[in-house]
Protein backbone atom coordinates (compact mmCIF):
# COMPACT_ATOMS: atom_id res chain seq x y z
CA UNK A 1 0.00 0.00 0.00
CA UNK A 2 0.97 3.44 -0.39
CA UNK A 3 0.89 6.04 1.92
CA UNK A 4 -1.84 8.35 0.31
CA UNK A 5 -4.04 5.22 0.67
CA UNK A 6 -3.16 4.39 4.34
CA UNK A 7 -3.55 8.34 5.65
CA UNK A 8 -6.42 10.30 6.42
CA UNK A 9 -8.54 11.56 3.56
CA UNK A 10 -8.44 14.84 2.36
CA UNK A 11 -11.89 17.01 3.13
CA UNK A 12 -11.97 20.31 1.41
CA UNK A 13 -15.03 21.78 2.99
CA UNK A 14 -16.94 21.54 6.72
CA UNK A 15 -19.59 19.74 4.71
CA UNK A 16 -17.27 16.88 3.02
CA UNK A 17 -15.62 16.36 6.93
CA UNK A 18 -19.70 16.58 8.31
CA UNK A 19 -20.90 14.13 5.59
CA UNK A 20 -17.84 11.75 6.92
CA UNK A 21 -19.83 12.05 10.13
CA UNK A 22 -22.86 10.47 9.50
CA UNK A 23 -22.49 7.40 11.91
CA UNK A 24 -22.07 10.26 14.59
CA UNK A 25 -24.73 11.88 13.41
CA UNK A 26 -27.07 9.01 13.30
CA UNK A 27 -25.80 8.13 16.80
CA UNK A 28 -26.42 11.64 18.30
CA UNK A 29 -29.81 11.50 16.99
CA UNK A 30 -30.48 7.99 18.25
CA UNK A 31 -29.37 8.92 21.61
CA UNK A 32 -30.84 12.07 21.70
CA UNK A 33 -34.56 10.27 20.89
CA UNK A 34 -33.93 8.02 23.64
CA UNK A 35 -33.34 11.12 26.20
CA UNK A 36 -36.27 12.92 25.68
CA UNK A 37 -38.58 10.25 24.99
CA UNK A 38 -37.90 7.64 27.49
CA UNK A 39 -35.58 9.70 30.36
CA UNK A 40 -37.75 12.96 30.36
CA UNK A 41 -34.38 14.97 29.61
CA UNK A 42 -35.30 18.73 28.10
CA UNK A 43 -35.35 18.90 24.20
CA UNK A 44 -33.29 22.23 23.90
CA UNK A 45 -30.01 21.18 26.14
CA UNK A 46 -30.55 17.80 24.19
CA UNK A 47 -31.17 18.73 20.70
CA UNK A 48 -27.57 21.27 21.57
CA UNK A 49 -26.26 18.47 22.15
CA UNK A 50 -26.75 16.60 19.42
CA UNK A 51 -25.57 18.84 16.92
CA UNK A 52 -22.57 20.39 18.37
CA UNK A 53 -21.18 17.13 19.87
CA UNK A 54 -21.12 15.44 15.62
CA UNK A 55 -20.48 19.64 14.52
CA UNK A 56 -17.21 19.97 16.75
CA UNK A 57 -15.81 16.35 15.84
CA UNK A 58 -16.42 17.25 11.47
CA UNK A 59 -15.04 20.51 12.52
CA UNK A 60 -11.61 18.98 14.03
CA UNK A 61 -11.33 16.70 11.15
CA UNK A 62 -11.77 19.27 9.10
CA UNK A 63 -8.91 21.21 10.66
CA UNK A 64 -7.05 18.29 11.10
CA UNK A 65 -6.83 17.44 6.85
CA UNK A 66 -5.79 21.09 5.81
CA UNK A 67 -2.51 21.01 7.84
């Protein structure tokens, strides 16, 4: 193998590292059902939750390929 196939792939925009997300996005929404539905949690601190938690890790990936 060479090493452009081993490393980490290259994400131009906060949408290409968010769409490499999407099992953390599924997750966080999965999760964040559960809360409110079965533990009673309130929807705002949860639904914050669920997007910045997914949002901050694109965002470091993102940051991460364009160095």
């Amino acid at each position: 193998m060479r090493n452009s196939e081993v490393g980490p792939a290259i994400m131009t925009t906060p949408y290409e590292a968010m769409k490499q997300q999407r099992l953390t996005w599924g997750a966080a929404l999965i999760v964040g059902f559960i809360l409110i539905y079965y533990g009673g949690a309130p929807i705002i601190p949860v639904i914050a939750g669920c997007v910045l938690v997914p949002a901050i890790t694109a965002l470091r990936a993102w940051f991460r390929s364009k160095k």
